[in-house]
N, C-alpha and C. Protein backbone atom coordinates (compact mmCIF):
# COMPACT_ATOMS: atom_id res chain seq x y z
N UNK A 1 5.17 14.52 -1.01
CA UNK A 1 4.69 15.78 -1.54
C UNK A 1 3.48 15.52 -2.41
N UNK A 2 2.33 16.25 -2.18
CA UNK A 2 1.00 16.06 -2.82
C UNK A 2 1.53 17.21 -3.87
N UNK A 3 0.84 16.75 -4.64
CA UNK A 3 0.26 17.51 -5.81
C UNK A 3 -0.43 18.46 -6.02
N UNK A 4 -0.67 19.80 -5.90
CA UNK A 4 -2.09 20.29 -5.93
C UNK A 4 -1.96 21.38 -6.86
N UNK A 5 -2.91 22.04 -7.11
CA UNK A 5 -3.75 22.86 -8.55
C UNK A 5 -3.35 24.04 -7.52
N UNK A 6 -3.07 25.03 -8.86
CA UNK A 6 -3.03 26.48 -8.83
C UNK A 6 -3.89 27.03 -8.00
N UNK A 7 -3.83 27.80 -6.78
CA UNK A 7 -4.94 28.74 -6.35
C UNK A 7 -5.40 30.08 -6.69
N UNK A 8 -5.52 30.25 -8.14
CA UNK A 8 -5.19 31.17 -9.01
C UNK A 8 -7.17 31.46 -8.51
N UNK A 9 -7.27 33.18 -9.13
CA UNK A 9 -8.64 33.44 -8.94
C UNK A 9 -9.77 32.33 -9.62
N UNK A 10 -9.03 31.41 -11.27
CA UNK A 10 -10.38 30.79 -11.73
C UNK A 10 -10.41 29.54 -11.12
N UNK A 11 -9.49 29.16 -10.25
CA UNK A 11 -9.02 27.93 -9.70
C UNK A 11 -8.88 27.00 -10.94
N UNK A 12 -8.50 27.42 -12.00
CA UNK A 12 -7.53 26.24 -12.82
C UNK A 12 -5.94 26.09 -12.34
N UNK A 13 -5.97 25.02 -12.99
CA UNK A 13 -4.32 24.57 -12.88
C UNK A 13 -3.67 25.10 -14.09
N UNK A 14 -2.52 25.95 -13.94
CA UNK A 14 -1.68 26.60 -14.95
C UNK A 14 -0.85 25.21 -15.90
N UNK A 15 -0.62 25.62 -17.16
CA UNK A 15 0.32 24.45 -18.17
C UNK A 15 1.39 24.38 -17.09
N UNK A 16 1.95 25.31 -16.72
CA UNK A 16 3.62 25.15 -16.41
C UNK A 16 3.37 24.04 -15.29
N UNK A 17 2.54 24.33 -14.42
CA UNK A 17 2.18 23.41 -13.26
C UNK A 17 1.94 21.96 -13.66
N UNK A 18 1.43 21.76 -15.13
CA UNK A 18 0.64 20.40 -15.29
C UNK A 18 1.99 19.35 -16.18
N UNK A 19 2.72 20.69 -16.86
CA UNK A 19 4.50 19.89 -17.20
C UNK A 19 4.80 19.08 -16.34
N UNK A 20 4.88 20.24 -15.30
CA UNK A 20 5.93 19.75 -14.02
C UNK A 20 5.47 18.46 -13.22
N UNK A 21 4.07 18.22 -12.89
CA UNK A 21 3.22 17.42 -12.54
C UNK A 21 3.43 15.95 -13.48
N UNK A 22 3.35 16.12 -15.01
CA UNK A 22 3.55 15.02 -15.66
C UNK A 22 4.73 14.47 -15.86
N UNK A 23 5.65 15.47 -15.83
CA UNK A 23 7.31 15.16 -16.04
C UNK A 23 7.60 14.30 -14.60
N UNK A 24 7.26 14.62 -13.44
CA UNK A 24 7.59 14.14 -12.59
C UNK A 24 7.02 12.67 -12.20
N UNK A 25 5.72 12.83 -12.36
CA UNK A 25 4.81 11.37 -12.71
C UNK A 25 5.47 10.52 -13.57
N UNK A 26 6.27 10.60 -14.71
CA UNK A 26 7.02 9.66 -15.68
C UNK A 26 8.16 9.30 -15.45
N UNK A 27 8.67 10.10 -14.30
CA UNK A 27 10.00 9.96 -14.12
C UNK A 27 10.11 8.72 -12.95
N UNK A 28 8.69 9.07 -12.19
CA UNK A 28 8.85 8.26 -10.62
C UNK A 28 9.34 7.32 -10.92
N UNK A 29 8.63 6.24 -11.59
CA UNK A 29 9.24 4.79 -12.28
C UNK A 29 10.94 4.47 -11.99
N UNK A 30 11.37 5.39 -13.28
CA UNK A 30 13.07 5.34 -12.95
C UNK A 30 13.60 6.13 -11.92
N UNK A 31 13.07 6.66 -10.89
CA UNK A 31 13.48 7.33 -10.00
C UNK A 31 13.82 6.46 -9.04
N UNK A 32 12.81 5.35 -8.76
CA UNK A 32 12.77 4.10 -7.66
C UNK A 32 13.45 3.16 -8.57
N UNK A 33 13.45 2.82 -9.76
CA UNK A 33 13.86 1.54 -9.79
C UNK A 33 15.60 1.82 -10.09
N UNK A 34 16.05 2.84 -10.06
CA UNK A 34 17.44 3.07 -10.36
C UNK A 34 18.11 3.85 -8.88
N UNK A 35 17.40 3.85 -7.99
CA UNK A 35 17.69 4.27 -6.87
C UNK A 35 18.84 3.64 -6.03
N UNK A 36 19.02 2.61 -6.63
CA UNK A 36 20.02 1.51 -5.77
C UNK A 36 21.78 1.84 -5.74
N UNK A 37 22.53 1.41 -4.92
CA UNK A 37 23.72 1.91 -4.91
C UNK A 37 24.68 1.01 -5.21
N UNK A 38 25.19 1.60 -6.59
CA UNK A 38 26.19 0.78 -7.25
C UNK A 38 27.64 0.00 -6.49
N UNK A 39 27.58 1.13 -5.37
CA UNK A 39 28.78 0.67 -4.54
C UNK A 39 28.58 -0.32 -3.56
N UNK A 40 26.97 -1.01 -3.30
CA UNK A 40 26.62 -2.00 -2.66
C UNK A 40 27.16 -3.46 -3.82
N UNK A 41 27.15 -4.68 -2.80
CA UNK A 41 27.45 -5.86 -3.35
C UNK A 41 26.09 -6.43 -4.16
N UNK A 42 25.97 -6.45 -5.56
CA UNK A 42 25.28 -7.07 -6.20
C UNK A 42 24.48 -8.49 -5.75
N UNK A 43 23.34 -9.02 -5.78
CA UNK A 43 23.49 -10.30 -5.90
C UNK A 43 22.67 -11.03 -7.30
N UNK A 44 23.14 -11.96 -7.85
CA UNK A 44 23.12 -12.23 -8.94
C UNK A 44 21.97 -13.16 -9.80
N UNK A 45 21.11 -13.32 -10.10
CA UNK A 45 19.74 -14.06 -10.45
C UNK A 45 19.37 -14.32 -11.69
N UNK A 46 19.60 -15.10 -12.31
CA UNK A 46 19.79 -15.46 -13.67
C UNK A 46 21.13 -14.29 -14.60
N UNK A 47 20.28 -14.14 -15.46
CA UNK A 47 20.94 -13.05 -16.15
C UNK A 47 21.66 -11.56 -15.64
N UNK A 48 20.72 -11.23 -14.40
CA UNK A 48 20.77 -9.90 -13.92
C UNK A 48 21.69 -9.75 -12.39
N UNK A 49 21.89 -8.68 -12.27
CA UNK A 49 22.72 -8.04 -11.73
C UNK A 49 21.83 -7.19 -10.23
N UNK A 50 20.87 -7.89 -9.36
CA UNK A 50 20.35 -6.78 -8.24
C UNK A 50 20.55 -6.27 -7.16
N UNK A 51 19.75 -5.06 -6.92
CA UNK A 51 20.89 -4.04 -5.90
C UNK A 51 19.91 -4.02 -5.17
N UNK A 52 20.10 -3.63 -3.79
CA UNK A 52 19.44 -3.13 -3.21
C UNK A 52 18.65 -1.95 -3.28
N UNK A 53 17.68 -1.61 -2.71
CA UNK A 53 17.18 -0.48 -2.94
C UNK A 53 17.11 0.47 -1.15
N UNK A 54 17.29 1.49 -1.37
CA UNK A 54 17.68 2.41 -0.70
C UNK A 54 16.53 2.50 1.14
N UNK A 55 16.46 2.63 1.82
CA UNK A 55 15.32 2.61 3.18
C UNK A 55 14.25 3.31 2.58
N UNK A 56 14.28 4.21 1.78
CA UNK A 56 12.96 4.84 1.38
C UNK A 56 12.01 4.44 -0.09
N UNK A 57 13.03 3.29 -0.23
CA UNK A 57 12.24 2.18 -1.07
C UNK A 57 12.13 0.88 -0.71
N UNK A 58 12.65 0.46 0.52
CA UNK A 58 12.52 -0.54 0.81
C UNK A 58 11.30 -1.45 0.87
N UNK A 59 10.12 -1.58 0.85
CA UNK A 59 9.45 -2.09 0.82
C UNK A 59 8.52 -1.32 -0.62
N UNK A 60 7.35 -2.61 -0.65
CA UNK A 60 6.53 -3.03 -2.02
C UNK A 60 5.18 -1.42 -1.16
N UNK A 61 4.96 -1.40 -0.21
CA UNK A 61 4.02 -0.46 0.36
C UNK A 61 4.90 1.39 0.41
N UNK A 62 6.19 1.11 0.78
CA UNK A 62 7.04 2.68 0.42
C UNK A 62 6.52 3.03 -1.04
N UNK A 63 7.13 2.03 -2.04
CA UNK A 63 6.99 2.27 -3.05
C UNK A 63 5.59 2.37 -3.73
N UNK A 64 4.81 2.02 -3.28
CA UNK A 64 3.39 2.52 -4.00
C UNK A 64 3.02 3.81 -3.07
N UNK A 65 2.67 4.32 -2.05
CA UNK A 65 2.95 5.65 -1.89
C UNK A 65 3.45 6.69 -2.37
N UNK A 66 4.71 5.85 -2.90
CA UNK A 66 5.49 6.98 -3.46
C UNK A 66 4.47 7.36 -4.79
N UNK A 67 4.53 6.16 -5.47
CA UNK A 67 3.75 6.32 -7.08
C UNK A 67 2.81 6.90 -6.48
N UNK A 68 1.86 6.74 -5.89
CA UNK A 68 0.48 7.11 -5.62
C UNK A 68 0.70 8.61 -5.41
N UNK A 69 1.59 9.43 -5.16
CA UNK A 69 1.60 10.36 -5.06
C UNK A 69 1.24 11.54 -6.42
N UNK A 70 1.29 10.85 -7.75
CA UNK A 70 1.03 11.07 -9.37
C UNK A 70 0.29 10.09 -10.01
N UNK A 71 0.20 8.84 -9.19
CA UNK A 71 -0.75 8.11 -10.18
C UNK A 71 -2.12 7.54 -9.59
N UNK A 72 -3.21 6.77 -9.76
CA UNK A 72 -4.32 6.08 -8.85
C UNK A 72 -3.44 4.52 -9.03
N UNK A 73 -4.75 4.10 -8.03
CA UNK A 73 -3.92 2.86 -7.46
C UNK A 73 -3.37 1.80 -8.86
N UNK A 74 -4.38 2.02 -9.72
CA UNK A 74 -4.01 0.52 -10.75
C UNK A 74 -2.84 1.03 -11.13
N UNK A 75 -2.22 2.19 -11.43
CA UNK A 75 -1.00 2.63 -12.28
C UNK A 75 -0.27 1.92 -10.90
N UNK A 76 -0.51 2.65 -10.24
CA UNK A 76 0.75 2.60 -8.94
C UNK A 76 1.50 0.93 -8.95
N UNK A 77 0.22 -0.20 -8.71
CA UNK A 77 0.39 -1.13 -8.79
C UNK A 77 0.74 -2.03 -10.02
N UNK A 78 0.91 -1.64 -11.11
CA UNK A 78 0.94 -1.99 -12.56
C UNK A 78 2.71 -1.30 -12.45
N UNK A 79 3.01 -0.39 -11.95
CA UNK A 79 4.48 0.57 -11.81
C UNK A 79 5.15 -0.59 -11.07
N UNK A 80 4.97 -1.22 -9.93
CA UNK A 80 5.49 -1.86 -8.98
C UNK A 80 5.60 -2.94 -9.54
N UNK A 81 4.86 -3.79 -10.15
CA UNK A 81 4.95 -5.12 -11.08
C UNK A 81 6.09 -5.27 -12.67
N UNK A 82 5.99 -4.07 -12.69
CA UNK A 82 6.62 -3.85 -14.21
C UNK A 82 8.31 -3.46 -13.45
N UNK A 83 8.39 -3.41 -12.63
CA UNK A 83 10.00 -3.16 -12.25
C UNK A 83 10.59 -4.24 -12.18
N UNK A 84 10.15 -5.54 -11.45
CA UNK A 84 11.38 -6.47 -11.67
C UNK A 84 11.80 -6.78 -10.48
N UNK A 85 10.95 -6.05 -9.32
CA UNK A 85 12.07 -6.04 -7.82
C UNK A 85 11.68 -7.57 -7.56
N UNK A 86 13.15 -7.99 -6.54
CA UNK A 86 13.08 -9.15 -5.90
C UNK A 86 13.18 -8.45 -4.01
N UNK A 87 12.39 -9.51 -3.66
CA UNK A 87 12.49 -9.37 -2.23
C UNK A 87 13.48 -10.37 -1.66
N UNK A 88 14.73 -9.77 -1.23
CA UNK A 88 15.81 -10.65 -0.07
C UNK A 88 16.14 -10.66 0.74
N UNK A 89 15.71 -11.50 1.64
CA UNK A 89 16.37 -11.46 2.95
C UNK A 89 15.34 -9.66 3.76
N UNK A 90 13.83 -9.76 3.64
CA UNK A 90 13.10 -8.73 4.10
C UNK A 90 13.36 -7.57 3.15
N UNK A 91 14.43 -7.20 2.54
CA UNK A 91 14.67 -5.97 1.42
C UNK A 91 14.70 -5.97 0.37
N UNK A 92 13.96 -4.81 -0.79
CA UNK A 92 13.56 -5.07 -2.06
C UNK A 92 15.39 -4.67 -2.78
N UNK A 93 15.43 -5.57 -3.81
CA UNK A 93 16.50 -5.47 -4.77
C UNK A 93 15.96 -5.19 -6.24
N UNK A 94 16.65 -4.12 -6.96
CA UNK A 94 15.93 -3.83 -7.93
C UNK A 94 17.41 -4.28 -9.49
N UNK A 95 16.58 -4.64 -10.49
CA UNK A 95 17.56 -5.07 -11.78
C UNK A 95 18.40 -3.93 -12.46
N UNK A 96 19.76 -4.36 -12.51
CA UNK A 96 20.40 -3.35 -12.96
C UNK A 96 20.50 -4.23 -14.59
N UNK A 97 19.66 -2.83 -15.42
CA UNK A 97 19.01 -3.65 -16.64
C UNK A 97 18.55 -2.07 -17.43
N UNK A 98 19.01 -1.97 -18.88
CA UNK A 98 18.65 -1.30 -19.62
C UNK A 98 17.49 -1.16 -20.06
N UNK A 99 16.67 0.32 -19.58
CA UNK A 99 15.68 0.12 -20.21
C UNK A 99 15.38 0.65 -21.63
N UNK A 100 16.33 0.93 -22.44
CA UNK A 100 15.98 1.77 -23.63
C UNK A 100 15.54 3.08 -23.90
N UNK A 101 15.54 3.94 -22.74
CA UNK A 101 15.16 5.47 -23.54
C UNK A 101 14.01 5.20 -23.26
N UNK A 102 13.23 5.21 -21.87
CA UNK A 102 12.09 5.52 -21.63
C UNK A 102 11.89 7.19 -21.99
N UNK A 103 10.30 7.33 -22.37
CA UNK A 103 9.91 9.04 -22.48
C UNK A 103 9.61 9.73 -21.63
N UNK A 104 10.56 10.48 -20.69
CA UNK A 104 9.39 11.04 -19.91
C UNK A 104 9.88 12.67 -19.92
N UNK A 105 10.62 12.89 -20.51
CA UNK A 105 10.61 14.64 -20.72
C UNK A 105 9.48 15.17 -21.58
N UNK A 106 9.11 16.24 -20.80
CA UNK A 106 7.91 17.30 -21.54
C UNK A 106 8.15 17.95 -22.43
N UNK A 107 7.78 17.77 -23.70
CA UNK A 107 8.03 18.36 -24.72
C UNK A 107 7.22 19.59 -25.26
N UNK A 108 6.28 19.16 -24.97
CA UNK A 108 5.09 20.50 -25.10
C UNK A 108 3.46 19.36 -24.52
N UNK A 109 2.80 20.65 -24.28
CA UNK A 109 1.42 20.05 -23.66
C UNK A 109 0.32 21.02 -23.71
N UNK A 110 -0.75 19.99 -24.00
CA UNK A 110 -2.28 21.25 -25.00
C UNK A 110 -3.39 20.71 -23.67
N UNK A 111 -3.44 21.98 -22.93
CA UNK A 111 -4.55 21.42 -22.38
C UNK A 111 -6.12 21.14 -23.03
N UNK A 112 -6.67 19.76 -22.82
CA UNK A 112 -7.71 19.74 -23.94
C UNK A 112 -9.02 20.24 -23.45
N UNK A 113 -9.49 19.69 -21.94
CA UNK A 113 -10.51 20.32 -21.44
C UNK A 113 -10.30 20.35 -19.77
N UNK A 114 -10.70 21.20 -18.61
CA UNK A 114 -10.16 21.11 -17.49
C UNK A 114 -11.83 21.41 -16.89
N UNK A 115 -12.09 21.13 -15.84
CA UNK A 115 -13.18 21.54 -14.87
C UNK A 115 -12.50 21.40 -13.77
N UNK A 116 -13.24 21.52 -12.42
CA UNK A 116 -12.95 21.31 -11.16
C UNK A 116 -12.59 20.40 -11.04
N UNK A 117 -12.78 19.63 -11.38
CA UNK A 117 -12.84 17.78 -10.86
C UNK A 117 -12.14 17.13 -12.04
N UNK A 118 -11.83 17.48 -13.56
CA UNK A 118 -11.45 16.84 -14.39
C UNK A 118 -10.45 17.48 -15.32
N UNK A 119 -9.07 16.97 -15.36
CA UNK A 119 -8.24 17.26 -16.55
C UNK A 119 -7.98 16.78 -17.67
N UNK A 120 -8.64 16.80 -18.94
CA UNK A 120 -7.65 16.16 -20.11
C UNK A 120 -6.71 16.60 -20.49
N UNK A 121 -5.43 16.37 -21.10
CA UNK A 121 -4.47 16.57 -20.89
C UNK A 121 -3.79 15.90 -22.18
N UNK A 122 -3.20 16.61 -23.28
CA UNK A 122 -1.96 16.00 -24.35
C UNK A 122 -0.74 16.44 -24.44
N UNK A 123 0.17 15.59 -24.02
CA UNK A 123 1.43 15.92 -23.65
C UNK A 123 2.37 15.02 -24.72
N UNK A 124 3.28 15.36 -25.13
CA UNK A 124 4.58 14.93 -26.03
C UNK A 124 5.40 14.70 -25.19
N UNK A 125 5.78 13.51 -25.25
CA UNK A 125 7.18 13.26 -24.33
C UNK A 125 8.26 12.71 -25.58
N UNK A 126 9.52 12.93 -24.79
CA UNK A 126 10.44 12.55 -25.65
C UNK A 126 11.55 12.15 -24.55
N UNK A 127 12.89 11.76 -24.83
CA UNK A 127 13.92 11.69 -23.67
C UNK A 127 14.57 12.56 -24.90
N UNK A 128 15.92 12.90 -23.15
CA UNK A 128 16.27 13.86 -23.82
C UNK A 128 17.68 14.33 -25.03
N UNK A 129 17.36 15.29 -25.90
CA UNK A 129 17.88 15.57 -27.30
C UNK A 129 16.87 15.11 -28.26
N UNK A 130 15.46 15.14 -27.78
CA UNK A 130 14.56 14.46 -28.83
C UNK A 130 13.70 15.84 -29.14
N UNK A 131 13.48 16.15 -30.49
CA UNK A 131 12.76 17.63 -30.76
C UNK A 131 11.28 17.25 -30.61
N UNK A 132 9.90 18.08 -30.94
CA UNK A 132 8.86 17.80 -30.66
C UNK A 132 8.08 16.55 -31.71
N UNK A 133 8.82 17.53 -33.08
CA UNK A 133 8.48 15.86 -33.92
C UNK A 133 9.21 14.48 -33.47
N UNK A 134 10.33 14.36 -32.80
CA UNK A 134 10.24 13.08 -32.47
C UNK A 134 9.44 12.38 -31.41
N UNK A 135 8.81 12.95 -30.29
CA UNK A 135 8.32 12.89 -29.30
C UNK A 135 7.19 12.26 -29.91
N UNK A 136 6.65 11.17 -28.64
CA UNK A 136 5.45 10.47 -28.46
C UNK A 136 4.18 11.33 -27.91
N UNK A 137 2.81 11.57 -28.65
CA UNK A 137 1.30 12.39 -27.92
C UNK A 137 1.14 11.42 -26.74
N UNK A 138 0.86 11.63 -25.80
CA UNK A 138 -0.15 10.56 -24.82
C UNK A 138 -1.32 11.76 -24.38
N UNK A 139 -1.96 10.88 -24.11
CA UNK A 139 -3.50 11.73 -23.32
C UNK A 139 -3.36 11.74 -21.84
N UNK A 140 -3.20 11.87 -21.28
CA UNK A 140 -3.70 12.06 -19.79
C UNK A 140 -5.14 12.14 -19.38
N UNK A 141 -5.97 12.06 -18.45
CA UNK A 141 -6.98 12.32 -17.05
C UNK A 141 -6.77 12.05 -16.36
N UNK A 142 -6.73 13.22 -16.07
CA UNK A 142 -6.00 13.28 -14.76
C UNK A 142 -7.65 14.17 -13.90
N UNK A 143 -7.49 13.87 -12.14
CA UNK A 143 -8.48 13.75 -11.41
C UNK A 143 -7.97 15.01 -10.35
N UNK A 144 -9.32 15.54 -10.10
CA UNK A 144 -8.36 16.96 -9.31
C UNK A 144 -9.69 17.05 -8.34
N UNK A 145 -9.17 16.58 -6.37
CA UNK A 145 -9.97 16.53 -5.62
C UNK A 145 -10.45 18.24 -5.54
N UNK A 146 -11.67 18.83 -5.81
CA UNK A 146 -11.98 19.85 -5.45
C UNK A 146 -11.59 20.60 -3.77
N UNK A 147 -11.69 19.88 -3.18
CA UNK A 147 -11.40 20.62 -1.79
C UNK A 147 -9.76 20.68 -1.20
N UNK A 148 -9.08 19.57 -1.79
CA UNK A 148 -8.28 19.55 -1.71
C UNK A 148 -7.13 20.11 -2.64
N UNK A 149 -7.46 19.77 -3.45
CA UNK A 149 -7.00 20.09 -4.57
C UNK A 149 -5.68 19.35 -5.14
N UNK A 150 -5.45 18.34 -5.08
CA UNK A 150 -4.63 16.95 -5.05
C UNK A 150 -5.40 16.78 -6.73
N UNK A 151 -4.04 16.61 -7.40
CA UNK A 151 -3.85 15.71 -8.60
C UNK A 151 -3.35 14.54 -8.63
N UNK A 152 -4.25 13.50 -9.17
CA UNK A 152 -3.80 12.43 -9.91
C UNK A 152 -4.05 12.03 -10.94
N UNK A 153 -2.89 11.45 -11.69
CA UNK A 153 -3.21 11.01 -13.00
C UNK A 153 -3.95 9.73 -13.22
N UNK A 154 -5.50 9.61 -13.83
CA UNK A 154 -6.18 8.46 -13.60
C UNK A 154 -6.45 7.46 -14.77
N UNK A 155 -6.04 8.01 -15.82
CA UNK A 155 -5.70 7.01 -17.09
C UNK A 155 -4.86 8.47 -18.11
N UNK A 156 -4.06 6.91 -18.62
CA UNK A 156 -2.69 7.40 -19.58
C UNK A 156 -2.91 6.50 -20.90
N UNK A 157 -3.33 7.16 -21.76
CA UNK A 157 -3.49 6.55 -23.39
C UNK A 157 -2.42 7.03 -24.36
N UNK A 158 -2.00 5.96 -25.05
CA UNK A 158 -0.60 5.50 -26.00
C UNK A 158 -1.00 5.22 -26.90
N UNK A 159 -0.36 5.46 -28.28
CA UNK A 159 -0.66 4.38 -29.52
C UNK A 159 0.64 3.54 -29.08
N UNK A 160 1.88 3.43 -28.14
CA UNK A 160 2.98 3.45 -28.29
C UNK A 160 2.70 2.47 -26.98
N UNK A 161 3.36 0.63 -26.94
CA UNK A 161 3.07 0.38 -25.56
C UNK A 161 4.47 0.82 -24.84
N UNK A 162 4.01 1.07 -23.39
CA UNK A 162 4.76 1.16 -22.34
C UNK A 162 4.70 -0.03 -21.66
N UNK A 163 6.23 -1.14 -21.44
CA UNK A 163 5.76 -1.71 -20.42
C UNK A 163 5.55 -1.17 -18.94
N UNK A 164 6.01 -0.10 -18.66
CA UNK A 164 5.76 0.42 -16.81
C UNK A 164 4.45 0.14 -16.62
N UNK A 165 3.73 0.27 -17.11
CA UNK A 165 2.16 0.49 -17.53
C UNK A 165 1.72 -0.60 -17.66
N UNK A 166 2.21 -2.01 -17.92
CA UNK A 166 1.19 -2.74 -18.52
C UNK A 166 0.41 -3.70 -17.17
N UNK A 167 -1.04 -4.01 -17.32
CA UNK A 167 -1.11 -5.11 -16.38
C UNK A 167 -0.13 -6.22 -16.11
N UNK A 168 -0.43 -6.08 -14.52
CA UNK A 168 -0.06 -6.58 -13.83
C UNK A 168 -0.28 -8.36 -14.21
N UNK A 169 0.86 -9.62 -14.36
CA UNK A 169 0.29 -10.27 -15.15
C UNK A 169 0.41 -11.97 -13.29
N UNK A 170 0.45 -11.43 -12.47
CA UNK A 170 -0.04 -12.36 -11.15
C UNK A 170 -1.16 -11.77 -10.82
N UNK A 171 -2.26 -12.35 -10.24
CA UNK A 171 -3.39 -12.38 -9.76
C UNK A 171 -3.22 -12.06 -7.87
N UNK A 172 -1.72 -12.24 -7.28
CA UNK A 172 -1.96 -11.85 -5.62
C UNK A 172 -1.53 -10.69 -5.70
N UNK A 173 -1.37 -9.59 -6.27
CA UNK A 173 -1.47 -8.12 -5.92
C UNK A 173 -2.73 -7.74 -6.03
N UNK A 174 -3.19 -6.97 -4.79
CA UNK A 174 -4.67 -6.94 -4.85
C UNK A 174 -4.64 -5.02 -4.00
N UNK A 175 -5.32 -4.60 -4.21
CA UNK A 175 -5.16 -3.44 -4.12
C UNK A 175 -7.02 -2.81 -3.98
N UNK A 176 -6.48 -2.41 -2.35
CA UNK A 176 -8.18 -2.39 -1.60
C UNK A 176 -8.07 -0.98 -1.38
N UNK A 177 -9.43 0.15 -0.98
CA UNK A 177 -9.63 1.19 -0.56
C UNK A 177 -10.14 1.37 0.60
N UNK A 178 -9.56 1.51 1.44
CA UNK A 178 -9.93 1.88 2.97
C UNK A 178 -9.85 3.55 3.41
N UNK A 179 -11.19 4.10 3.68
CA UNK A 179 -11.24 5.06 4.76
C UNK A 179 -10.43 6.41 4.11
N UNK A 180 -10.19 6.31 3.03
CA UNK A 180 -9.81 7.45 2.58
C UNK A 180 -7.56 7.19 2.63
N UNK A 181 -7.42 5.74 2.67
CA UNK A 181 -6.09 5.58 2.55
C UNK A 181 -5.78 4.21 1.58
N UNK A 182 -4.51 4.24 0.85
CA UNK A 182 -4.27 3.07 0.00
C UNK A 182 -3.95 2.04 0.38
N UNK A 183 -4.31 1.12 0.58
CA UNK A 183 -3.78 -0.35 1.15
C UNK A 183 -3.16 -0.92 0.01
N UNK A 184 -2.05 -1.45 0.14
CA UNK A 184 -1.38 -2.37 -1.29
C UNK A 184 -1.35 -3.47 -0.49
N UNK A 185 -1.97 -4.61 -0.71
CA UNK A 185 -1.68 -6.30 -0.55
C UNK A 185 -1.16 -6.61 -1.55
N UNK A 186 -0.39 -7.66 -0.87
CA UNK A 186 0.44 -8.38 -2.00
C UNK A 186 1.46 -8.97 -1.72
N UNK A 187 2.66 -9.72 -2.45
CA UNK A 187 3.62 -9.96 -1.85
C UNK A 187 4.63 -9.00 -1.58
C-alpha cells in the first residue's frame, strides 16, 4: 500500500492523513520484527531466542519494500540492520528480545511548512498511556512525488537516539537506484 496525499481542491495533505502516515511508518519496524510465531520451534544463538519470520518477511528484499513503503532507502536499510535478523537455512529469523517502549504512537502533530514536493512535519510520539508532556518532538521531511502523489519520509530528527535508525555499522549493505525501482544488495 502506497502512501499518497489528500486530493483535496488545494492538494495538501490533511493532519489526520499525516498521523496516520507517521504512526504507521514507526510502527513498521515492530510490525516485521515481532511478526514471528511463537508457536514455531525457537532456535537458539547466544543469549537469544530466534523465530522465524513469517513468508511475507522472509527475505532481507520483502522486508525493505515493505519499509520503503514510509521510509527512503537509507532509513529502510538502517531499519533492516538495526533488527538483529539471522538468515537460516535460506529464512530470516528474527530476536525474541525486549525492546523497551519504543515511541511510535501519535500524540499530536504541527504541520510546520508543506508545498507540493515538501513536508515538514513535528510530531510527539509517545507509547501508549504516555500524555503529550511525556512524549518525544521529532521533525519529519517527508517527500511528496507531485504526480503521484506517494509519501515518503526522507529524514527523521531526534534529540533522543533511536537505535532502529542508527547507521548501518557493515559496509556490504549497499543500496543502488535503478529505473525508478529499489534494489537492496546485501547479504
Amino acid at each position: 500500500m502506497q502512501w499518497k496525499s489528500d486530493k483535496e481542491g488545494d492538494g495538501m495533505v490533511s493532519r489526520k492523513r499525516l498521523m496516520a502516515f507517521i504512526q504507521n511508518a514507526e510502527k513498521a519496524w515492530e510490525k516485521v520484527v515481532f511478526s514471528y510465531d511463537l508457536n514455531s520451534p525457537p532456535i537458539r544463538i547466544g543469549d537469544f531466542d530466534y523465530y522465524r519470520l513469517p513468508l511475507r518477511f522472509s527475505t532481507r528484499i520483502k522486508i525493505f519494500r515493505y519499509y520503503h513503503q514510509f521510509w527512503n532507502n537509507v532509513y529502510a536499510n538502517r531499519m533492516i540492520c538495526s533488527a538483529g535478523f539471522k538468515n537460516i537455512r535460506g529464512r530470516l529469523y528474527s530476536p525474541d528480545a525486549d525492546t523497551g517502549g519504543l515511541p511510535s504512537r501519535v500524540l499530536g502533530l504541527k504541520i510546520i511548512k508543506q508545498t507540493s514536493t515538501n513536508i515538514i512535519v513535528d510530531a510527539i510520539l509517545g507509547i501508549p498511556g504516555d500524555s503529550i508532556a511525556d512524549g518525544e518532538t521529532i521533525r519529519y521531511f517527508i517527500l511528496r512525488n507531485p504526480s503521484t502523489q506517494v509519501l515518503t519520509i526522507n529524514l527523521r530528527r531526534s534529540r533522543y537516539a533511536d537505535y532502529r535508525y542508527d547507521p548501518c555499522k557493515k559496509k556490504s549493505r549497499i543500496l543502488r537506484r535503478k529505473k525508478n525501482s529499489a534494489c537492496y544488495i546485501g547479504r
